[in-house]
Protein backbone atom coordinates (compact mmCIF):
# COMPACT_ATOMS: atom_id res chain seq x y z
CA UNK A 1 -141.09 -132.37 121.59
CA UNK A 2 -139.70 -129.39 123.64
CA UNK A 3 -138.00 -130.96 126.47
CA UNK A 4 -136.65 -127.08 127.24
CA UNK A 5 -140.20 -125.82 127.13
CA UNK A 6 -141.19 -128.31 129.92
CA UNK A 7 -138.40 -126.91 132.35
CA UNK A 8 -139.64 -123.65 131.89
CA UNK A 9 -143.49 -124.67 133.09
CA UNK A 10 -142.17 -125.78 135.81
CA UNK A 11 -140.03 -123.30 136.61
CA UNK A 12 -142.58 -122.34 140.01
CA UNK A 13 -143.15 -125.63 140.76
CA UNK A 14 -140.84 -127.68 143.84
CA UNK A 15 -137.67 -129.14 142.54
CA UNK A 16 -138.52 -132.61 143.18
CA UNK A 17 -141.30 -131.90 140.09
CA UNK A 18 -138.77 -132.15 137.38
CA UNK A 19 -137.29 -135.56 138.87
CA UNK A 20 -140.95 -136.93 138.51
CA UNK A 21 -141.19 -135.78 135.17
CA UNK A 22 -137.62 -136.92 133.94
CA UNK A 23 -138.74 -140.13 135.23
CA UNK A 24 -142.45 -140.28 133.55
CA UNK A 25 -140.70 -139.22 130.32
CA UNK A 26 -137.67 -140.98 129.72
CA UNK A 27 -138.20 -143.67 132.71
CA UNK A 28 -141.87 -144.58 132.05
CA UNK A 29 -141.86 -143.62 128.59
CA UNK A 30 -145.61 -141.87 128.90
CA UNK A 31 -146.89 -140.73 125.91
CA UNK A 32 -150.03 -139.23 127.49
CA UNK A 33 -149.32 -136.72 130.45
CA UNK A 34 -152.89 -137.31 132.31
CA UNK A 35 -151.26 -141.02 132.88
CA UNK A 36 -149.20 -139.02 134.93
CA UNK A 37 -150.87 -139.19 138.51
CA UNK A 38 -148.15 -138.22 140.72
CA UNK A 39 -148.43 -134.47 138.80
CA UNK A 40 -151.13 -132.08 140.70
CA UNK A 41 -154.05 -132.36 137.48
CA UNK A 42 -153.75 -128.55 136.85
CA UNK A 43 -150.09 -129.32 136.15
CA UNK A 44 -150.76 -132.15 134.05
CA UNK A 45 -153.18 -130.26 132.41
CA UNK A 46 -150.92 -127.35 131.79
CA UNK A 47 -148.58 -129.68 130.27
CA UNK A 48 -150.96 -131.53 128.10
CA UNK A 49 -151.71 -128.05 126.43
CA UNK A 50 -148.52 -126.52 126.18
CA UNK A 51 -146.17 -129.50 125.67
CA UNK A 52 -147.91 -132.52 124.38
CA UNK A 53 -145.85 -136.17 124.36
CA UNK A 54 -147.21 -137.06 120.84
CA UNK A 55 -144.59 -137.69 118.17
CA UNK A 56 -146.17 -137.11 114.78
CA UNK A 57 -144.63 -140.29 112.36
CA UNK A 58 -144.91 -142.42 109.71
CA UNK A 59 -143.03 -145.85 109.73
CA UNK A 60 -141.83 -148.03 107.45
CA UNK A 61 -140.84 -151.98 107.91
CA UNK A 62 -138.01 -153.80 105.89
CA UNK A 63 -139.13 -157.33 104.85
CA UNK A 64 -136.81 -159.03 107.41
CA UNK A 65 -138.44 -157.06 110.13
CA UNK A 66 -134.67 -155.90 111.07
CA UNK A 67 -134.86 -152.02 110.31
CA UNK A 68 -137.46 -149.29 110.98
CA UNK A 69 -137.59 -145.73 109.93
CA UNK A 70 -139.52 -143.50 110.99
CA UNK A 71 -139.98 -140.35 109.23
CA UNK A 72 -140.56 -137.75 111.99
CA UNK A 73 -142.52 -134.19 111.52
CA UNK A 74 -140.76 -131.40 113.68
CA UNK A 75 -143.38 -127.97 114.66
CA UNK A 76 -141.91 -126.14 111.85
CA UNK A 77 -143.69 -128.72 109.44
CA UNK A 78 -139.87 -129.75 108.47
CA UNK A 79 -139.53 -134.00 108.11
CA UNK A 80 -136.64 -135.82 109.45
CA UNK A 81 -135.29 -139.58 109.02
CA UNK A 82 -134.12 -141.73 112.18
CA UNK A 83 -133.54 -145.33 111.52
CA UNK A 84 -133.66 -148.48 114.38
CA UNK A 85 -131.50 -151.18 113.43
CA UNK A 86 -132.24 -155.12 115.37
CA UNK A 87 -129.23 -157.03 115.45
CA UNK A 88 -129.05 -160.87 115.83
CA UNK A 89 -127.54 -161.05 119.22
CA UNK A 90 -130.55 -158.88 120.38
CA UNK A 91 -129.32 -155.06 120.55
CA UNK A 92 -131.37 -152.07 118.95
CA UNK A 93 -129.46 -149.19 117.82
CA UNK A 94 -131.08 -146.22 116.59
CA UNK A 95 -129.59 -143.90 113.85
CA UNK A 96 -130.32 -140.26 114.34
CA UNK A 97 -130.14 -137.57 112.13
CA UNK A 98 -128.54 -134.14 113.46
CA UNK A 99 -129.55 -131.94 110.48
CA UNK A 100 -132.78 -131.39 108.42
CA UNK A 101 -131.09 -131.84 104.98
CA UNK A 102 -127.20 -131.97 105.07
CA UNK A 103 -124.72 -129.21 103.37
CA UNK A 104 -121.98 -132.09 102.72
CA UNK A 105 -123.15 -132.69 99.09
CA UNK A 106 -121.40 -136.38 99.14
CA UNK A 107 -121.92 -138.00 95.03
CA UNK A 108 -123.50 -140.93 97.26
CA UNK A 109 -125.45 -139.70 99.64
CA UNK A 110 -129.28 -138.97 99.08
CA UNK A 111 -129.41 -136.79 102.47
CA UNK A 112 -126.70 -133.98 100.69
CA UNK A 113 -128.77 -133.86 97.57
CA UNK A 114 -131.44 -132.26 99.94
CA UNK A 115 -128.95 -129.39 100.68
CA UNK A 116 -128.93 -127.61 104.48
CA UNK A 117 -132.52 -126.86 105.19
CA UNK A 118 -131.60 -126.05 109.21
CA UNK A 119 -129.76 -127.93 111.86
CA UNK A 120 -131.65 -129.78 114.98
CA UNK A 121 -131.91 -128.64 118.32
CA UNK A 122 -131.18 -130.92 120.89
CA UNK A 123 -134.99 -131.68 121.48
CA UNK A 124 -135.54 -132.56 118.18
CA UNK A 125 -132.47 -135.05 118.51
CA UNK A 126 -133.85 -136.30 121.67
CA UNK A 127 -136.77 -136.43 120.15
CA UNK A 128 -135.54 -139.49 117.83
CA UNK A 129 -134.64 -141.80 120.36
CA UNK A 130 -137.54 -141.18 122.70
CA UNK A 131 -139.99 -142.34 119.89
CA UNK A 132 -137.78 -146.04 119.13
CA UNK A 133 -137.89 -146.24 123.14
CA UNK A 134 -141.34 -146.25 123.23
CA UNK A 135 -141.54 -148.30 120.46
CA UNK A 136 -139.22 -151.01 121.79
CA UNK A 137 -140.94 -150.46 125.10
CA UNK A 138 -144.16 -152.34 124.05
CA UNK A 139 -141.77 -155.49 122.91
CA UNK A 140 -139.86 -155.46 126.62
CA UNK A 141 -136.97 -153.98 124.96
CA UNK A 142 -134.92 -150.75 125.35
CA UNK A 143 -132.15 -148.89 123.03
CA UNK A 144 -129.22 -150.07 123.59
CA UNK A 145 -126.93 -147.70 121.39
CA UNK A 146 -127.21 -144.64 119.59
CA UNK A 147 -125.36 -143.53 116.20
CA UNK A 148 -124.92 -140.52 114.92
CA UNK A 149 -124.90 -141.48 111.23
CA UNK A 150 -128.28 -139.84 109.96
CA UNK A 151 -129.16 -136.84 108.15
CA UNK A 152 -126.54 -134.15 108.74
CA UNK A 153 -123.51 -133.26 109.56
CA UNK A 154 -122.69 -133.88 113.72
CA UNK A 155 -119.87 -131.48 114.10
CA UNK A 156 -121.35 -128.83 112.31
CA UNK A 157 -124.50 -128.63 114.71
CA UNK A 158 -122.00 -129.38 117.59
CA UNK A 159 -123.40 -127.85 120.74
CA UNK A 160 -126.86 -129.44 119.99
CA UNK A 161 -125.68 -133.13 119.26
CA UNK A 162 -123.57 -132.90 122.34
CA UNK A 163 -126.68 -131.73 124.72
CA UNK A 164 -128.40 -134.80 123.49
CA UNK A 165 -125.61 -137.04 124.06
CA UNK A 166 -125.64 -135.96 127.93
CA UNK A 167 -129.17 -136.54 128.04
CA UNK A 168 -128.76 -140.06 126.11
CA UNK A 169 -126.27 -140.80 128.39
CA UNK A 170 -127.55 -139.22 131.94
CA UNK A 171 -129.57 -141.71 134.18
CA UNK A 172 -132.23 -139.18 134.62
CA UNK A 173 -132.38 -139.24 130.63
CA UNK A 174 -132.38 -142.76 128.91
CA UNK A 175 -129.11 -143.66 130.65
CA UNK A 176 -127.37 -145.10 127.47
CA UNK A 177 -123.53 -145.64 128.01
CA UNK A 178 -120.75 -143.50 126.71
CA UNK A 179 -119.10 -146.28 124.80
CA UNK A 180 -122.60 -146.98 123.60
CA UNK A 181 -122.83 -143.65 121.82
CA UNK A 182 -121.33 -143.04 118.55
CA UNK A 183 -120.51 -140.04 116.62
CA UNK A 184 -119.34 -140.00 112.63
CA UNK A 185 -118.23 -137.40 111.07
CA UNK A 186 -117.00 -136.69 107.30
CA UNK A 187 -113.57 -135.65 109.21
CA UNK A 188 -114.30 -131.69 110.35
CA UNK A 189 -111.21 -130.83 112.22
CA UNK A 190 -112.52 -128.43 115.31
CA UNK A 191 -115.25 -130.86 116.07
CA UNK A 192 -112.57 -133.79 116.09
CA UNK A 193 -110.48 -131.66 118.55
CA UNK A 194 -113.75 -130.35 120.93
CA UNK A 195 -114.68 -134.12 121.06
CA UNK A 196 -111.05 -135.12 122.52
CA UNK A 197 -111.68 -132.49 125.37
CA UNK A 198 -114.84 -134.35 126.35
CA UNK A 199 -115.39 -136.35 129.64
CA UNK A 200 -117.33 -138.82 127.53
CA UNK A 201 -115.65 -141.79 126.17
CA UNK A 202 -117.77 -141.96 123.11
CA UNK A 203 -116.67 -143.60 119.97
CA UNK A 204 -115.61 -141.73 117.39
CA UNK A 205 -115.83 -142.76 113.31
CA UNK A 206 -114.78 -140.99 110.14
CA UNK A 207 -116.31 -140.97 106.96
CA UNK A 208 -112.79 -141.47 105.05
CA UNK A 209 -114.45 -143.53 101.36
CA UNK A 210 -110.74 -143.27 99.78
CA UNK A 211 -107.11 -143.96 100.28
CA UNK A 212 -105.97 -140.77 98.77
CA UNK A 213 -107.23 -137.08 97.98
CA UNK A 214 -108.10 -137.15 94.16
CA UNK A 215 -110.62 -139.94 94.82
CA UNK A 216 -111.69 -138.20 97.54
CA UNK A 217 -112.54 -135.05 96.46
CA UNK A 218 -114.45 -136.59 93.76
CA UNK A 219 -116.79 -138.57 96.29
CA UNK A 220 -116.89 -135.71 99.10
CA UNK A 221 -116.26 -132.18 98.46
CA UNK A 222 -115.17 -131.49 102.27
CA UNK A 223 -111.99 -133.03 101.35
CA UNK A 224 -110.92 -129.95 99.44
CA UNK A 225 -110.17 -128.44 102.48
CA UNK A 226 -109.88 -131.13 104.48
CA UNK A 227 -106.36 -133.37 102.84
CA UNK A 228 -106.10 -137.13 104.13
CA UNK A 229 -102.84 -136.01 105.26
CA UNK A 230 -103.87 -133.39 107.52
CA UNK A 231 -106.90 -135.15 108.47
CA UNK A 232 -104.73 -138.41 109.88
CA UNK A 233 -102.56 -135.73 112.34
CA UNK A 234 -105.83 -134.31 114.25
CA UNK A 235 -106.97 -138.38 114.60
CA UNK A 236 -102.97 -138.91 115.85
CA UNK A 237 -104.05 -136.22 118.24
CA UNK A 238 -107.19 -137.69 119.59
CA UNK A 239 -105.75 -140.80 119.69
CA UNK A 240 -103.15 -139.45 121.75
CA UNK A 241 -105.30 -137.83 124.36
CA UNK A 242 -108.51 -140.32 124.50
CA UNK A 243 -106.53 -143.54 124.15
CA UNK A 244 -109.79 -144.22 122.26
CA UNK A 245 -109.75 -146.62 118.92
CA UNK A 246 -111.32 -144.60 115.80
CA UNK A 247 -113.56 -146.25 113.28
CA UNK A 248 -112.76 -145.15 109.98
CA UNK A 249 -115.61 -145.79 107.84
CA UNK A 250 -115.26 -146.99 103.74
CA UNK A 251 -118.26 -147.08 101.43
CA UNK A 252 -117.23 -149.81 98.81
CA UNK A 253 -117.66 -147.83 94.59
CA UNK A 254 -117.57 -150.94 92.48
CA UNK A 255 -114.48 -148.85 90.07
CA UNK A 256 -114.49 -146.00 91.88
CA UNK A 257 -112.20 -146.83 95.38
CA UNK A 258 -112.60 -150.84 95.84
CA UNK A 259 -109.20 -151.89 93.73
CA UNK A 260 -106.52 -153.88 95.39
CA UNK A 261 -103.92 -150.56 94.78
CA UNK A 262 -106.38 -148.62 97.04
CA UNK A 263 -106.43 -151.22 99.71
CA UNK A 264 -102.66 -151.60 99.89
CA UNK A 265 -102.58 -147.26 99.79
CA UNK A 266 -105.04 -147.35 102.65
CA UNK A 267 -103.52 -150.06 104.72
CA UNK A 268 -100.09 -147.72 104.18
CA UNK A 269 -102.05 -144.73 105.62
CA UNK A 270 -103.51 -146.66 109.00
CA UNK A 271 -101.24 -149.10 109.63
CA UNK A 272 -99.96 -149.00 112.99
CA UNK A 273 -102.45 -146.76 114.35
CA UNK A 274 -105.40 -147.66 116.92
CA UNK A 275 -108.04 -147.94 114.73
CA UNK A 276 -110.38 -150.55 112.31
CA UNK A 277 -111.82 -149.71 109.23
CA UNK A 278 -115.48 -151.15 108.65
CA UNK A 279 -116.30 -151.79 105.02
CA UNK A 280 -119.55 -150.80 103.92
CA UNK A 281 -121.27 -151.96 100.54
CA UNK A 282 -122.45 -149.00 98.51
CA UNK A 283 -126.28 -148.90 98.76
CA UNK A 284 -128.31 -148.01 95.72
CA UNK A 285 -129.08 -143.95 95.60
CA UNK A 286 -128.66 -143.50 92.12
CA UNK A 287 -124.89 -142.33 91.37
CA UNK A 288 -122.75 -145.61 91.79
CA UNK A 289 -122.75 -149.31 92.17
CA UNK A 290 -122.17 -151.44 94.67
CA UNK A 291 -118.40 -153.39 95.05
CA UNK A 292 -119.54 -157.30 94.49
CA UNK A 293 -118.93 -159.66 98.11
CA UNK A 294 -115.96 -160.97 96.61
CA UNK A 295 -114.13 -157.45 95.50
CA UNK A 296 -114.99 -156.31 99.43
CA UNK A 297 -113.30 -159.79 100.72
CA UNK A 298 -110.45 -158.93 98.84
CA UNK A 299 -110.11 -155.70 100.29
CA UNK A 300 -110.51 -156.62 103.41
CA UNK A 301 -107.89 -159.57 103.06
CA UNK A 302 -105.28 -156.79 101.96
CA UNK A 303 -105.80 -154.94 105.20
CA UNK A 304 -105.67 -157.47 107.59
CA UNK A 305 -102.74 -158.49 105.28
CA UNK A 306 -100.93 -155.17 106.09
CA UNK A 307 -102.01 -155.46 109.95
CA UNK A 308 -105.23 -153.45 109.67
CA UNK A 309 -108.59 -153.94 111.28
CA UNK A 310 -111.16 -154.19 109.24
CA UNK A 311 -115.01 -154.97 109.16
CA UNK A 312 -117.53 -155.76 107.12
CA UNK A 313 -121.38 -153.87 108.36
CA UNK A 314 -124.24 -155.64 107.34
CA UNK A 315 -126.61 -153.69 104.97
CA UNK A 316 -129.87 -153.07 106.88
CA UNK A 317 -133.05 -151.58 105.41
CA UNK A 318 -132.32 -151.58 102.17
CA UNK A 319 -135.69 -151.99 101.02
CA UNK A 320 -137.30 -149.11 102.71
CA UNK A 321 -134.18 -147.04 101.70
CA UNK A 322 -133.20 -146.81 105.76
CA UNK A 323 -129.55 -148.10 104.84
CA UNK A 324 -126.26 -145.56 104.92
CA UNK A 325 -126.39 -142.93 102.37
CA UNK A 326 -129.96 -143.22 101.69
CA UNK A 327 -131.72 -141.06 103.97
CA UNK A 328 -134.01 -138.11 102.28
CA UNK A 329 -136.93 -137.33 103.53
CA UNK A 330 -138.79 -136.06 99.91
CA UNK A 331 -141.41 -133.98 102.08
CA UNK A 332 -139.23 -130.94 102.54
């Protein structure tokens, strides 16, 4: 959808026109503008030509009903991946994508074997969470948070990802909260530092995988030019200025970074610093295998241990490969 092309229709029209279609769009949810009444019919018409509410998608289920991905065709004939995730105590997150493809090239990520095939405009990122609103709409629900931990790299399509946030976050748009809103990133330093300067208190998270650069730069090959070392000073920064706790995020390699040595080197790096690490089991894209329950309690014991924070995320959709790391569309 071209949210953009809308405001230009009405460019000739009253003011009070585009409140009525903010609020049919993202209020209403309409995905049909002749539902529309309180448009003049020539301008409902006009818009049913020109900028049509249909999102063309196919969706997938998991087994526990928990996870859905939808895989999403932009105009250019180009497929994304966006992912809604249930939890138990009733919220629905949605994980968007930012990029069609991602230039990253992470061993464990199916979304970097794609490569960079073009970034998303705002729209398009829009886009993602208008078609799980509708979706939850029908069930009385709404989307509670958004995460941008999809296809792509965020800071490297900045400007877009951070129109959409505004929108995501403006009551005329789907008035999701600022601390509802997260951003991850595989640790790109001027996107860390635009993000402190923000009047947003959104949540930031890092894609960190290892406790020390060799490891690293086997996993991700950003951290060539992007040292732990150097990396922690710019989050010292943000901390500094946002008084905002940073997720670091830590895909468990059964062999690879899950030994107790690691845990005690990454407790070493973190400790004392405003932050929790969330522990995520590797899931299946061909490369690695997974760190067993027990090997991931261990490392989380050593953390906490050490006085650091540290989760466990629960693995959703899995079977419908909708679960971190897994993301590749296969059309493009």
């Amino acid at each position: 959808m071209e949210f953009s092309k809308i405001q230009e229709l009405l460019a000739g029209e009253p003011k009070y026109r585009l409140t009525q279609v903010n609020q049919a769009v993202f209020g209403e949810l309409t995905e049909d503008w002749n539902t529309v009444t309180g448009l003049p019919k020539a301008l409902r018409e006009k818009l049913q030509s020109e900028c049509p509410l249909d999102i063309p998608s196919e969706v997938s289920v998991s087994l526990d009903k928990d996870t859905v991905k939808a895989l999403l065709k932009l105009s250019d004939g180009k497929y994304i991946e966006t992912v809604l995730m249930r939890h138990e105590d009733g919220r629905n997150t949605v994980c968007v994508s930012s990029m069609v493809g991602c230039p990253m090239k992470c061993a464990f990520c199916a979304t970097g074997e794609m490569g960079l095939m073009r970034k998303l405009t705002a729209d398009e990122i829009i886009t993602q969470v208008l078609f799980f609103a509708r979706l939850l709409k029908k069930e009385n629900e709404r989307v509670g948070s958004v995460v941008f931990m999809g296809m792509g790299e965020p800071f490297l399509n900045y400007d877009n990802v951070m129109k959409a946030v505004r929108v995501m976050n403006s009551p005329e748009g789907f008035g999701i909260g600022a601390r509802h809103i997260s951003i991850s990133t595989c640790g790109i330093f001027d996107g860390i530092k635009k993000l402190s300067e923000e009047d947003l208190a959104l949540n930031l998270a890092i894609s960190l995988h290892a406790s020390n650069d060799e490891v690293r730069e086997k996993l991700m090959p950003v951290a060539h030019g992007y040292a732990i070392k150097e990396l922690l000073v710019v989050i010292d920064e943000y901390i500094a200025k946002t008084k905002r706790k940073v997720m670091f995020e830590y895909l468990m390699i059964n062999g690879v970074n899950d030994a107790d040595e690691m845990a005690e080197e990454l407790a070493g790096l973190l400790k004392k610093k405003l932050c929790v690490v969330n522990l995520i089991q590797y899931n299946d894209t061909g490369s690695f295998t997974a760190s067993s329950h027990n090997r991931i309690n261990r490392f989380k014991e050593i953390l906490e241990k050490n006085g650091v924070s540290a989760t466990m995320r629960y693995r959703f959709g899995r079977d419908i490969k909708g679960a971190c790391g897994q993301l590749a569309t296969g059309r493009n």
